[in-house]
Protein backbone atom coordinates (compact mmCIF):
# COMPACT_ATOMS: atom_id res chain seq x y z
CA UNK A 1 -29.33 156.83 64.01
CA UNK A 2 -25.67 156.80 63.05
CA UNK A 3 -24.83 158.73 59.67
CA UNK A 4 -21.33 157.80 58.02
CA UNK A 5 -20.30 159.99 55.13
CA UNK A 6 -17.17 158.25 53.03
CA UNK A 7 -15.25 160.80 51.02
CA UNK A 8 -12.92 159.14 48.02
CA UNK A 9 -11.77 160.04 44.79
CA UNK A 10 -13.68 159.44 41.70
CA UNK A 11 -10.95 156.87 40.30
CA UNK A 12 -12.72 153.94 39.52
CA UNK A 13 -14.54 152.56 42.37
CA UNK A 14 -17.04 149.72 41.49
CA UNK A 15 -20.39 149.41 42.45
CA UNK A 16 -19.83 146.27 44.54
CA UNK A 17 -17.24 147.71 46.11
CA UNK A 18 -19.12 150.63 47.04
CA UNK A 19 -21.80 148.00 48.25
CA UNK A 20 -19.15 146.27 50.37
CA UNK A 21 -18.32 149.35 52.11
CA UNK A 22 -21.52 150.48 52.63
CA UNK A 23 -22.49 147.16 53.91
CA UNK A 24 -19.00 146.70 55.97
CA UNK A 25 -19.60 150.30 58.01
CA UNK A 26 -23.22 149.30 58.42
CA UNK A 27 -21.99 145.87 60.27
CA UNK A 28 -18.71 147.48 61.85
CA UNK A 29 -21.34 150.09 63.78
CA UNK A 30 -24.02 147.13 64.64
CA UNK A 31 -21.03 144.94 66.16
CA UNK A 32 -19.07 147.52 68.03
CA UNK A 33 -21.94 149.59 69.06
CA UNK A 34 -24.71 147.85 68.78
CA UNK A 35 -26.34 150.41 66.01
CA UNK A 36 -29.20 148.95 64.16
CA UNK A 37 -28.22 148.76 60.54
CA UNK A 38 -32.34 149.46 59.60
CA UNK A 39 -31.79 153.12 61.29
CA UNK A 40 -27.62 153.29 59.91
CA UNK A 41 -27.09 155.69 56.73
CA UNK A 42 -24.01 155.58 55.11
CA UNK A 43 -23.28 158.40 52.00
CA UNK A 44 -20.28 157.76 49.51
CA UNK A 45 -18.87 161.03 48.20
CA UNK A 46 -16.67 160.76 45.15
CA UNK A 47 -14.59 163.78 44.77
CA UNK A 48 -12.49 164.64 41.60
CA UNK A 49 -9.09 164.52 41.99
CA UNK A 50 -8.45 168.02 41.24
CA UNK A 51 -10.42 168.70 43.95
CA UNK A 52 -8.84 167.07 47.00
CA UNK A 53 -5.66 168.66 48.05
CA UNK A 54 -2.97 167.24 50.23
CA UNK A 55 0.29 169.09 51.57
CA UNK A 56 -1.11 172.48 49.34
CA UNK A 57 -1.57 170.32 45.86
CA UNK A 58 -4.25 168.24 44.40
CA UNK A 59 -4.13 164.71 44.18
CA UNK A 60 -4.23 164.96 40.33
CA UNK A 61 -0.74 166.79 40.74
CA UNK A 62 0.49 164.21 43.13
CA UNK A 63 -0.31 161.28 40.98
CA UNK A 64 0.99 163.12 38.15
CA UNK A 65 4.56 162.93 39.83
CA UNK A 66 4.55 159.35 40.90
């Protein structure tokens, strides 16, 4: 039973497109592997900005900058 967990920020991400990747990953692991999507769980995390850091600052700072 695979288990995908999808980490992104919580900046807006529709509900179909969290649909399309939930149904993409579910297909990508049935065609490559042969998983079978009935037994495949895939989680969407959305994380607030200030609470992802990359190179020691949070995304919130980097956007902030440009």
């Amino acid at each position: 039973m695979p288990f995908v967990n999808i980490k992104i920020t919580r900046d807006g991400a529709t509900a179909e497109q969290k649909a399309k990747l939930i149904e993409g990953v579910t297909n990508l692991l049935r065609d490559v592997m042969g998983k079978n999507p009935q037994t495949t769980v895939v989680i969407i995390d959305e994380v607030d900005c200030d609470n992802w850091g990359i190179g020691g600052e949070s995304v919130t700072v980097r956007r902030t900058r440009g």
